[in-house]
PDB file of N, CA and C in Angstrom:
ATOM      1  N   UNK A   1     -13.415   5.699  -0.013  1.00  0.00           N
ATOM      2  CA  UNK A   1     -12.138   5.163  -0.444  1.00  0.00           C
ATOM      3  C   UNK A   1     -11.030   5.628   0.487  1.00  0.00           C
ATOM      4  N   UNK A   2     -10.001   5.046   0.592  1.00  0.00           N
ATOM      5  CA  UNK A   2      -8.972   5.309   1.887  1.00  0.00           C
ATOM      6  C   UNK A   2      -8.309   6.108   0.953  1.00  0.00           C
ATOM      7  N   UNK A   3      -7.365   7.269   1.847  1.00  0.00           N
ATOM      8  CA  UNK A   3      -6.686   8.438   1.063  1.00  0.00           C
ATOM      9  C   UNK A   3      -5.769   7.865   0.713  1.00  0.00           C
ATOM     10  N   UNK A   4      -4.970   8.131  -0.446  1.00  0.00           N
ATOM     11  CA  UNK A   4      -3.647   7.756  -1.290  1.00  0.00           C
ATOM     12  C   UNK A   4      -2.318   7.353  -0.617  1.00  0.00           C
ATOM     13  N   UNK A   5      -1.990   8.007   0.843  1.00  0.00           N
ATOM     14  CA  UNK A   5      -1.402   7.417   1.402  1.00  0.00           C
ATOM     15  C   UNK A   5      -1.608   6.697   1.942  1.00  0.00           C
ATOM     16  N   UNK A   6      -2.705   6.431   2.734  1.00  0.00           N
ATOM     17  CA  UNK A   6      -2.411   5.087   3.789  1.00  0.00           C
ATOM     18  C   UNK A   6      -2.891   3.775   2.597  1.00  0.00           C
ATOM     19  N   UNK A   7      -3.493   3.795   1.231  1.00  0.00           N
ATOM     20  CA  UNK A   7      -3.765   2.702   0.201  1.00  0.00           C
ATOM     21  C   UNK A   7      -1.994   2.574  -0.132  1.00  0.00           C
ATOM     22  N   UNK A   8      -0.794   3.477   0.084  1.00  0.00           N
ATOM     23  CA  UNK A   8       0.324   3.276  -0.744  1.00  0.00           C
ATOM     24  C   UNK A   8       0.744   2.875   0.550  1.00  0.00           C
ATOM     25  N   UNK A   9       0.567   2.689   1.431  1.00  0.00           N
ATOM     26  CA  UNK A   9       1.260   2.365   3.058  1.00  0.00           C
ATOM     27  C   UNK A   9       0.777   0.332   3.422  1.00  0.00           C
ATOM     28  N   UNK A  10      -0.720   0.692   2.917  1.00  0.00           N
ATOM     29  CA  UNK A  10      -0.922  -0.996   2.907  1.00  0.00           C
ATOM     30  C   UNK A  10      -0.677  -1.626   1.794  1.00  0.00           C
ATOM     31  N   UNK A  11      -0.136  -1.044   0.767  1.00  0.00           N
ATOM     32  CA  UNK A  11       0.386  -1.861  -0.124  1.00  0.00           C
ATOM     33  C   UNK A  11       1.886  -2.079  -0.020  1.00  0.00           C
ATOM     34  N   UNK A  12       2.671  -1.190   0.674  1.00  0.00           N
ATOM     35  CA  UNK A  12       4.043  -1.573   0.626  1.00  0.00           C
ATOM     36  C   UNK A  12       4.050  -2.820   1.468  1.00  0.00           C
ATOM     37  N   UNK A  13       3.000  -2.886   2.530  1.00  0.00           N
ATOM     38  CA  UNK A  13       2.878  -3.808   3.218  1.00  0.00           C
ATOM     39  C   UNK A  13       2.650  -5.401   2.867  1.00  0.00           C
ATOM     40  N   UNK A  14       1.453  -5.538   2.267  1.00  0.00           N
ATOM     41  CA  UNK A  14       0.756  -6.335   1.339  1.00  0.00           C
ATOM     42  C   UNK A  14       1.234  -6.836  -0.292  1.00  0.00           C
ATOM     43  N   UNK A  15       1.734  -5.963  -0.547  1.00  0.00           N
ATOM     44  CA  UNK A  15       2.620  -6.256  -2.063  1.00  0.00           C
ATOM     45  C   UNK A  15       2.974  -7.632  -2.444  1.00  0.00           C
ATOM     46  N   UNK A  16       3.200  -8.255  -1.709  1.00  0.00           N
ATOM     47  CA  UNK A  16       4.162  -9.557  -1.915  1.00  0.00           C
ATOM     48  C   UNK A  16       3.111 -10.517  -2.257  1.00  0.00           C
ATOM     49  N   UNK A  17       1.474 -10.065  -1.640  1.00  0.00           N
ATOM     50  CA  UNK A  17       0.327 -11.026  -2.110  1.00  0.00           C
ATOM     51  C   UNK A  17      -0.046 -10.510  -3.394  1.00  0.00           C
ATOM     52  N   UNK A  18       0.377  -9.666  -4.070  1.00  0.00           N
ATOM     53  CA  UNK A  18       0.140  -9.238  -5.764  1.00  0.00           C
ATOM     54  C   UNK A  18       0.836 -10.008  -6.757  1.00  0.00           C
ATOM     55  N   UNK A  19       0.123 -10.204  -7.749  1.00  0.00           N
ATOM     56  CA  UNK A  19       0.838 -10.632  -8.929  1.00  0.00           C
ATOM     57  C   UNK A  19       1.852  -9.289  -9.062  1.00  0.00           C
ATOM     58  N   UNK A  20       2.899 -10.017 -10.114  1.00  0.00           N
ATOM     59  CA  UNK A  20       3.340  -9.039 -10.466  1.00  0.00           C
ATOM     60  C   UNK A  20       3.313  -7.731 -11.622  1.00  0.00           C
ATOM     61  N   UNK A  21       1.970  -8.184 -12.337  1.00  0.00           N
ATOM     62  CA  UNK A  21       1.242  -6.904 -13.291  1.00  0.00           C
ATOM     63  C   UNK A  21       0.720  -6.595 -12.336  1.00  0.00           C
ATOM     64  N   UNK A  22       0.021  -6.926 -11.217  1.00  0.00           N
ATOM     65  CA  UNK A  22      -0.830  -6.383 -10.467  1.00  0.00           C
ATOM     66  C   UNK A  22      -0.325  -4.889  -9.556  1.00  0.00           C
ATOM     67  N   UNK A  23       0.869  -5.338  -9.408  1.00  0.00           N
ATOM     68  CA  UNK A  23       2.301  -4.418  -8.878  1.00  0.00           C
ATOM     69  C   UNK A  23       2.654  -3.449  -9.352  1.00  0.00           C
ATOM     70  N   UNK A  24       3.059  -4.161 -11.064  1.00  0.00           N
ATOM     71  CA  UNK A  24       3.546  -2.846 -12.114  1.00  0.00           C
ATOM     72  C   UNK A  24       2.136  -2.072 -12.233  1.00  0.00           C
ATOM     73  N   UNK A  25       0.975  -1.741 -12.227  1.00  0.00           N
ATOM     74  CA  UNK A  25       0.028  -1.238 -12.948  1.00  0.00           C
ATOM     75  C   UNK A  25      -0.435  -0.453 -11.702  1.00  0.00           C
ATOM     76  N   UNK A  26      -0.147  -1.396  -9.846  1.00  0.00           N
ATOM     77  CA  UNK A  26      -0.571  -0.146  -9.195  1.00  0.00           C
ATOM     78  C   UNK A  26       0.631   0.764  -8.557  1.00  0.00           C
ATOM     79  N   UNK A  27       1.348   0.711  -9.476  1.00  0.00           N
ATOM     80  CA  UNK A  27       3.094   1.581  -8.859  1.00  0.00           C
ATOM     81  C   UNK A  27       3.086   2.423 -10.061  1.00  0.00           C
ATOM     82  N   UNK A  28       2.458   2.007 -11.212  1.00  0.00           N
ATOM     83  CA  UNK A  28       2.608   3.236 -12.187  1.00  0.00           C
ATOM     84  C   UNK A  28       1.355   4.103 -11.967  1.00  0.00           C
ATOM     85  N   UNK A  29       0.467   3.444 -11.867  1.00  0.00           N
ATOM     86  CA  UNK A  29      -0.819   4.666 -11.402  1.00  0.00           C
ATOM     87  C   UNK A  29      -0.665   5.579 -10.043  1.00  0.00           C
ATOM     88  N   UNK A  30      -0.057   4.813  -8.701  1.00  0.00           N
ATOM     89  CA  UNK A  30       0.081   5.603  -7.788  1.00  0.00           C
ATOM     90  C   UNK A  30       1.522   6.048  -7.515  1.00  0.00           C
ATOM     91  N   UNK A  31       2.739   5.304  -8.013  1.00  0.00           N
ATOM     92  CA  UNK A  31       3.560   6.076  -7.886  1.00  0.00           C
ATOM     93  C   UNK A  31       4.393   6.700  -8.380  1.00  0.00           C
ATOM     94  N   UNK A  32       3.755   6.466  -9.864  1.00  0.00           N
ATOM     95  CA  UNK A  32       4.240   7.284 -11.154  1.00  0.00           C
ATOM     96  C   UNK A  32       3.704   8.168 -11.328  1.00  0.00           C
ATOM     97  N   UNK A  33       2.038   7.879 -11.051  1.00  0.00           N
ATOM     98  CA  UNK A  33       1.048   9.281 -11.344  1.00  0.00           C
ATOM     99  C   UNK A  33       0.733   9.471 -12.848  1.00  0.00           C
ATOM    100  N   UNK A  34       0.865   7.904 -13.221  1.00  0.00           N
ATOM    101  CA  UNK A  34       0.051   7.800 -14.582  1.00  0.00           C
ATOM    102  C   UNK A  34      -1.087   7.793 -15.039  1.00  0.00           C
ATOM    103  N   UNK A  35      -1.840   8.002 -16.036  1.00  0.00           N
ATOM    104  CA  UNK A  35      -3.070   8.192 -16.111  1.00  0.00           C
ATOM    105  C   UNK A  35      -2.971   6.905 -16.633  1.00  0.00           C
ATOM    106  N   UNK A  36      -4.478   6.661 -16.128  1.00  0.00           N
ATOM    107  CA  UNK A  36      -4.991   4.747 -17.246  1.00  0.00           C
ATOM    108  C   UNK A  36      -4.466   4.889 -18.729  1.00  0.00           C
ATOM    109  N   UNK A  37      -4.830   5.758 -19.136  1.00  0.00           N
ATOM    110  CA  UNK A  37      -4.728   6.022 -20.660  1.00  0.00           C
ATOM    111  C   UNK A  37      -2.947   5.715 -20.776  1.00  0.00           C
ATOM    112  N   UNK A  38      -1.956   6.420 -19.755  1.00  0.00           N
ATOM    113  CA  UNK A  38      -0.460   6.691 -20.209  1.00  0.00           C
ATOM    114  C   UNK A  38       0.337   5.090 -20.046  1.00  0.00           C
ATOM    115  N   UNK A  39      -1.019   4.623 -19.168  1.00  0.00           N
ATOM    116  CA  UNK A  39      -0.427   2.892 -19.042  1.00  0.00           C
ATOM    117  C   UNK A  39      -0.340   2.075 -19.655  1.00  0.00           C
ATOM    118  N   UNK A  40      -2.017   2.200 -19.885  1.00  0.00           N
ATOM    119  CA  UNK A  40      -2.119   1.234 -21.209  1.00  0.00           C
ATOM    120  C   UNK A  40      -1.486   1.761 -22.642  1.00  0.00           C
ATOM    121  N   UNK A  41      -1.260   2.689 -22.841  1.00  0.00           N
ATOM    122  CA  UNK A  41      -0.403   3.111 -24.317  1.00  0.00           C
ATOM    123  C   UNK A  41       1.869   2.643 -23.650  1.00  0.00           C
ATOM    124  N   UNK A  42       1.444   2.890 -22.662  1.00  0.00           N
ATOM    125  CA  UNK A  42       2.854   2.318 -22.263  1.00  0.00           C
ATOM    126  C   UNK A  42       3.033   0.957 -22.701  1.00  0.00           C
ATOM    127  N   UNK A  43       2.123   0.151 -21.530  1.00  0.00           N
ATOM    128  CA  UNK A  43       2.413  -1.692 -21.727  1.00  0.00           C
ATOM    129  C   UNK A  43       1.303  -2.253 -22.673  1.00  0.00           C
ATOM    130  N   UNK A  44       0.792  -1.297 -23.590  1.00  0.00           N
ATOM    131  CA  UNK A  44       0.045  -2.139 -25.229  1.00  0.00           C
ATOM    132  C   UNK A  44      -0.927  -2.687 -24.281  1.00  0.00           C
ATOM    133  N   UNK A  45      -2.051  -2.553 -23.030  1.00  0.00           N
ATOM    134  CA  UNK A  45      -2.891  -3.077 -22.683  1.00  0.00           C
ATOM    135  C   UNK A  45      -4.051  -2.221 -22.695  1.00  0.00           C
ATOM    136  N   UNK A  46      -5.472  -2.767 -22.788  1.00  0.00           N
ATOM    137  CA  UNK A  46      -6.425  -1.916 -22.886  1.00  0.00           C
ATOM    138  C   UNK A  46      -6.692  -1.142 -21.517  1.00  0.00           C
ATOM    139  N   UNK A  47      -6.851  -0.193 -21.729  1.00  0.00           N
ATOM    140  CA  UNK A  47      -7.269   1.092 -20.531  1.00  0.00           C
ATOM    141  C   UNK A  47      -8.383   0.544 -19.680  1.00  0.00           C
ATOM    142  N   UNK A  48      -9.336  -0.192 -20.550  1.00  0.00           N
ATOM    143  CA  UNK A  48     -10.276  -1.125 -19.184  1.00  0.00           C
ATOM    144  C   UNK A  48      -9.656  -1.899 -18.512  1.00  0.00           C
ATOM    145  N   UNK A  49      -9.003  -3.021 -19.096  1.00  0.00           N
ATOM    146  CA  UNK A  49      -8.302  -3.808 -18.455  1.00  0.00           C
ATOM    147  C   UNK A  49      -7.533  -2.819 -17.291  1.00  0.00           C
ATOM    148  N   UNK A  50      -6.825  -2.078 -17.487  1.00  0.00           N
ATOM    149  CA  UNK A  50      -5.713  -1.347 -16.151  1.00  0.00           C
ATOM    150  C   UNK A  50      -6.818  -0.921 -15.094  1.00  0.00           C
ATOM    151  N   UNK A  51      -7.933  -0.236 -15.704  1.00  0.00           N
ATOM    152  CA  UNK A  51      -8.322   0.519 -14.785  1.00  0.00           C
ATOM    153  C   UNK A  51      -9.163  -0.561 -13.558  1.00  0.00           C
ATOM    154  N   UNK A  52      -9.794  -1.832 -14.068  1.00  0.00           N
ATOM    155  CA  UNK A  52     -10.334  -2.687 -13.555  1.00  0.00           C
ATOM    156  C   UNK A  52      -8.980  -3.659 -12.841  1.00  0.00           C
ATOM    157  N   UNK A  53      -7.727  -3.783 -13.179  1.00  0.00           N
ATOM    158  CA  UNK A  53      -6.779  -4.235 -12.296  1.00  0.00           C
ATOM    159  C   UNK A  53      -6.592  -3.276 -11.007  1.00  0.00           C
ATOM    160  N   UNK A  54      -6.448  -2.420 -11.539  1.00  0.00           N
ATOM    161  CA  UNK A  54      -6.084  -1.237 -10.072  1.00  0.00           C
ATOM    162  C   UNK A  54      -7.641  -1.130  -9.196  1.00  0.00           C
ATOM    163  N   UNK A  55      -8.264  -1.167  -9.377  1.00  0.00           N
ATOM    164  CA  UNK A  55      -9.385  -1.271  -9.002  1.00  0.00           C
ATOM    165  C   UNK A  55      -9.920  -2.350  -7.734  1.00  0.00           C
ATOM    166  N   UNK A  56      -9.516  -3.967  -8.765  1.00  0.00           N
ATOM    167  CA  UNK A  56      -9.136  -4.981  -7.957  1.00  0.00           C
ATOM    168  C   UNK A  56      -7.995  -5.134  -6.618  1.00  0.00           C
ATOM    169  N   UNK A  57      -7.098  -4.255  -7.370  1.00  0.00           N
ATOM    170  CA  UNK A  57      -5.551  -4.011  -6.403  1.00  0.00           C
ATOM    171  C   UNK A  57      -6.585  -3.553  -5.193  1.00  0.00           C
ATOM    172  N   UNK A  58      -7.080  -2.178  -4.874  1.00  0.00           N
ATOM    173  CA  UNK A  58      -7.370  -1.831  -3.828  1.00  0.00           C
ATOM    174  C   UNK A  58      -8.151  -2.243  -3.148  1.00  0.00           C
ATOM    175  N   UNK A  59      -9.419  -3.120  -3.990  1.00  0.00           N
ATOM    176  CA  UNK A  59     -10.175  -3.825  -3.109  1.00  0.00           C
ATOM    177  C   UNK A  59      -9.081  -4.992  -2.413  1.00  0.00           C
ATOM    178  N   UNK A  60      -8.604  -5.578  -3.204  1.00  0.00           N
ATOM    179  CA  UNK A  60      -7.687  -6.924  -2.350  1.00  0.00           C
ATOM    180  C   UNK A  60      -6.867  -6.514  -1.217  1.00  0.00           C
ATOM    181  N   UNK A  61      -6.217  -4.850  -1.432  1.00  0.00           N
ATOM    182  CA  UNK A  61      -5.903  -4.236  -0.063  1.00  0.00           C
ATOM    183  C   UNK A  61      -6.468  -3.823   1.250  1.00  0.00           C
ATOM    184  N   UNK A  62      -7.731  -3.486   0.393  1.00  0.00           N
ATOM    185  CA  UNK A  62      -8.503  -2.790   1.699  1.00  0.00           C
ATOM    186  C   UNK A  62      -8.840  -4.499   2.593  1.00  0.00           C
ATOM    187  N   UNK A  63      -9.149  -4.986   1.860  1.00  0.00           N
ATOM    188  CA  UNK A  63      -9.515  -6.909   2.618  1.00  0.00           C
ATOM    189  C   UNK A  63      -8.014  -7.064   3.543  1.00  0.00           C
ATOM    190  N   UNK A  64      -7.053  -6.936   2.820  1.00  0.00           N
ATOM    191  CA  UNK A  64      -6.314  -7.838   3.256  1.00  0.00           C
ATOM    192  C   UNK A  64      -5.708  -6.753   4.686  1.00  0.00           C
ATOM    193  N   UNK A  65      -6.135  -5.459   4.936  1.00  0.00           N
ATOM    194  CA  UNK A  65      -5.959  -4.512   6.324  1.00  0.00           C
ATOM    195  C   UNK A  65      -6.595  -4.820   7.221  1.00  0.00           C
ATOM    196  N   UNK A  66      -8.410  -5.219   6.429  1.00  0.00           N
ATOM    197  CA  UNK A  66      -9.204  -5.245   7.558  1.00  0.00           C
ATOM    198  C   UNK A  66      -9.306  -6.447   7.993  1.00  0.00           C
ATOM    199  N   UNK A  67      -8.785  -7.801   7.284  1.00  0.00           N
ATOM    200  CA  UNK A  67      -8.828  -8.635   7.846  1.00  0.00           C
ATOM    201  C   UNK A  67      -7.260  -9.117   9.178  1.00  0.00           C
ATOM    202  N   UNK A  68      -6.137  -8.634   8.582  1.00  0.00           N
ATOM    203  CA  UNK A  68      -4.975  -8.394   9.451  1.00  0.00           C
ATOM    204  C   UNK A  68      -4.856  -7.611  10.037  1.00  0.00           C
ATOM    205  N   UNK A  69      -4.735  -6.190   9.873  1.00  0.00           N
ATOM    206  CA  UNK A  69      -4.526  -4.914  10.605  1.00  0.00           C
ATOM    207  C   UNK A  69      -3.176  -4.711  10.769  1.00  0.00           C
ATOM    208  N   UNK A  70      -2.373  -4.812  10.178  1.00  0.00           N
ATOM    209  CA  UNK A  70      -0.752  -4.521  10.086  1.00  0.00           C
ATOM    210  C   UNK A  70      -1.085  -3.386  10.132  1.00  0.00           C
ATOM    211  N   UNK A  71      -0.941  -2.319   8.970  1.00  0.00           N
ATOM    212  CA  UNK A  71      -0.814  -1.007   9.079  1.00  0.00           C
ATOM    213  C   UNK A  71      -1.913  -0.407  10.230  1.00  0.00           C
ATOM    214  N   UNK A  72      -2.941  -0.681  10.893  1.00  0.00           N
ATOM    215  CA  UNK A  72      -3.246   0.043  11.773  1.00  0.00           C
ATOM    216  C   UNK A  72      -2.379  -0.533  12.992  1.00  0.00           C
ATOM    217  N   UNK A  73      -1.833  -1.588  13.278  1.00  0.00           N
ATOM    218  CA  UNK A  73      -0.937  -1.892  14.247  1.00  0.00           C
ATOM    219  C   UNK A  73       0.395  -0.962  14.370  1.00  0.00           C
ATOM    220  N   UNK A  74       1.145  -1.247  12.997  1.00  0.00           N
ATOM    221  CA  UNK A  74       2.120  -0.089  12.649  1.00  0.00           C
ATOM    222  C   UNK A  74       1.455   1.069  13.213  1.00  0.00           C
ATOM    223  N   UNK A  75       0.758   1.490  12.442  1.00  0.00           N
ATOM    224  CA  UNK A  75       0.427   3.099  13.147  1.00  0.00           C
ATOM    225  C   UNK A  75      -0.089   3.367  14.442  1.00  0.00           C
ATOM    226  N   UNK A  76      -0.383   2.400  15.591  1.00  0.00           N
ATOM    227  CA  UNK A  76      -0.656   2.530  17.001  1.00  0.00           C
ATOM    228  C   UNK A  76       0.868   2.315  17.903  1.00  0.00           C
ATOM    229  N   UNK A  77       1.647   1.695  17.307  1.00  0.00           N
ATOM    230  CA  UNK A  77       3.218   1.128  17.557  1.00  0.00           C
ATOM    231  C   UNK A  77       4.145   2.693  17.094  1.00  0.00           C
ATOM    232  N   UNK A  78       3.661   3.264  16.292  1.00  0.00           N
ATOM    233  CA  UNK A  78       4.365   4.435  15.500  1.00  0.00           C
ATOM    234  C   UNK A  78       4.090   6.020  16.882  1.00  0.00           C
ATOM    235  N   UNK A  79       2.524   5.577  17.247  1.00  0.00           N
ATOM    236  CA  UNK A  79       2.314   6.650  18.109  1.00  0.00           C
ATOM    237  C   UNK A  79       2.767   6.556  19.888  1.00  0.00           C
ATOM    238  N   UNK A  80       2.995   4.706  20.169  1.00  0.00           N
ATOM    239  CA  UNK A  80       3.276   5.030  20.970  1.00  0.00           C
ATOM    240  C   UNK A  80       4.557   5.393  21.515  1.00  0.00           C
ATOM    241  N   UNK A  81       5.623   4.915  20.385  1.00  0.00           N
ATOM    242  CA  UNK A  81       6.714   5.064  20.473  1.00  0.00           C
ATOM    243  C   UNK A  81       7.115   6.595  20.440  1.00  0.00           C
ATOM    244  N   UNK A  82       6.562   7.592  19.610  1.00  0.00           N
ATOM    245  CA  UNK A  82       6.279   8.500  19.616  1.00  0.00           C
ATOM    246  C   UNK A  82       6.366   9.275  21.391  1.00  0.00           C
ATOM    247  N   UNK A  83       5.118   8.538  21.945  1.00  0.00           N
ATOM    248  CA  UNK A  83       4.838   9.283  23.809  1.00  0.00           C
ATOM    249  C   UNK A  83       5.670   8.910  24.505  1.00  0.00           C
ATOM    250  N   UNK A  84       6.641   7.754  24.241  1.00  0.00           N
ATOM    251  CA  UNK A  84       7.166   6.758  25.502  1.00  0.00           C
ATOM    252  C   UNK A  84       8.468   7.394  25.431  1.00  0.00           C
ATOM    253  N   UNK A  85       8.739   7.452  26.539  1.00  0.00           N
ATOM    254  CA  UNK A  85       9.892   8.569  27.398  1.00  0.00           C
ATOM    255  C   UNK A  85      11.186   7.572  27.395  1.00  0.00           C
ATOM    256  N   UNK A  86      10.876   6.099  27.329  1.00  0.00           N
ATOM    257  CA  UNK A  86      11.981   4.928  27.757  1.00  0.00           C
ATOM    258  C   UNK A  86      12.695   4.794  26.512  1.00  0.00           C
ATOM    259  N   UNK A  87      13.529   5.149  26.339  1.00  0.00           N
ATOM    260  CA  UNK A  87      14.742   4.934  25.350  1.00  0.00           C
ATOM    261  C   UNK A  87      14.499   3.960  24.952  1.00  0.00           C
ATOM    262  N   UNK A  88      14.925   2.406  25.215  1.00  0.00           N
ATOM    263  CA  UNK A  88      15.329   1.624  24.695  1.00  0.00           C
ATOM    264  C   UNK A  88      13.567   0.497  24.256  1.00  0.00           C
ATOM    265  N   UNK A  89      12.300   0.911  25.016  1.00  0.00           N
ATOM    266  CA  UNK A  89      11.044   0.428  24.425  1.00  0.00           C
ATOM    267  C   UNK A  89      11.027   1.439  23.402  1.00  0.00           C
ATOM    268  N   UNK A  90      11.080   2.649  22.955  1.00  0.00           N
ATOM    269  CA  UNK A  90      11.426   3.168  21.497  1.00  0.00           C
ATOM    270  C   UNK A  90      12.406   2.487  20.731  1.00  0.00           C
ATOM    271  N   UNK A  91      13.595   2.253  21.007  1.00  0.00           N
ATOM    272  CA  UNK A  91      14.152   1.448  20.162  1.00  0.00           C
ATOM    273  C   UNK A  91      13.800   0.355  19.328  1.00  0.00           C
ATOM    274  N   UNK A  92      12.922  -0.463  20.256  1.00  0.00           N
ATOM    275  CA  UNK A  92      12.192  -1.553  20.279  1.00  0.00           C
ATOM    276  C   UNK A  92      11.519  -1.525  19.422  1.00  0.00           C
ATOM    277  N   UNK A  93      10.108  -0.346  19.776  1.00  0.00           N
ATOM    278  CA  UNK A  93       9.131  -0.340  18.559  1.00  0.00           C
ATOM    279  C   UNK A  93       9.829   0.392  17.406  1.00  0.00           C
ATOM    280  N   UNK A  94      10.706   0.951  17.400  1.00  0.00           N
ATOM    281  CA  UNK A  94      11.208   1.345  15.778  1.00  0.00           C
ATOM    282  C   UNK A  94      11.701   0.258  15.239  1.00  0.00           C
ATOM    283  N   UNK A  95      12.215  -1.089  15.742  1.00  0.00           N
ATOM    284  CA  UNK A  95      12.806  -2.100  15.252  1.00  0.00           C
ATOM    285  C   UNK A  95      11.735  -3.190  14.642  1.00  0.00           C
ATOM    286  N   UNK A  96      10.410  -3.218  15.017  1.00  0.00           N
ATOM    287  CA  UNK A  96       9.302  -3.571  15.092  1.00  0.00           C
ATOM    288  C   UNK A  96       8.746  -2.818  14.098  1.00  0.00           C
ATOM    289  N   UNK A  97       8.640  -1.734  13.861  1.00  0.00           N
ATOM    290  CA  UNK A  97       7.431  -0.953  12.744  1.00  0.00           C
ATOM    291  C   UNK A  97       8.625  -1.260  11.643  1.00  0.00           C
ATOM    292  N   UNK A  98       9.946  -1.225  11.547  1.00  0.00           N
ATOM    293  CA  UNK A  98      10.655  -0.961   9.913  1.00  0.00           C
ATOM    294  C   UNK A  98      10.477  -2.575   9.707  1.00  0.00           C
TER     295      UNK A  98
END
């Protein structure tokens, strides 16, 4: 499974292809730090149901990286801007990765 950040890095990315329960349920599990249980007693839905949405969420993320590669692009654009000595091609790729 991909570590918690780079799954919350391709989703800020990807988000816009989510429903929007699909959204609320993986922003309260990962960026609320809710338990299935605190969700579903939150939004009156069964705890299978959440846990099998978030579930879905990350598979539809991990597809939708490996088939585009945004965030590994971002993060090769992030490092080179990082090495490159030229002012204004840093500018560039920071205008490019936000």
């Amino acid at each position: 499974m991909l570590e918690r950040e780079e799954l919350i890095n391709i989703y800020e990315i990807y988000k816009v292809l989510l429903t929007p329960k699909q959204q609320e349920y993986f922003e309260y599990y990962y960026y609320e730090d809710y338990s299935l249980s605190e969700i579903s007693n939150n939004l009156n839905v069964s705890k299978a149901i959440i846990g099998k949405t978030i579930s879905n969420v990350t598979d539809k993320l991990k597809n939708y990286e490996t088939l585009l590669k945004i965030n590994e692009l971002n993060e090769k654009l992030k490092q080179i801007s990082k090495t490159t000595k030229d002012e204004n091609t840093k500018k560039d790729l920071e205008t490019i990765i936000k």
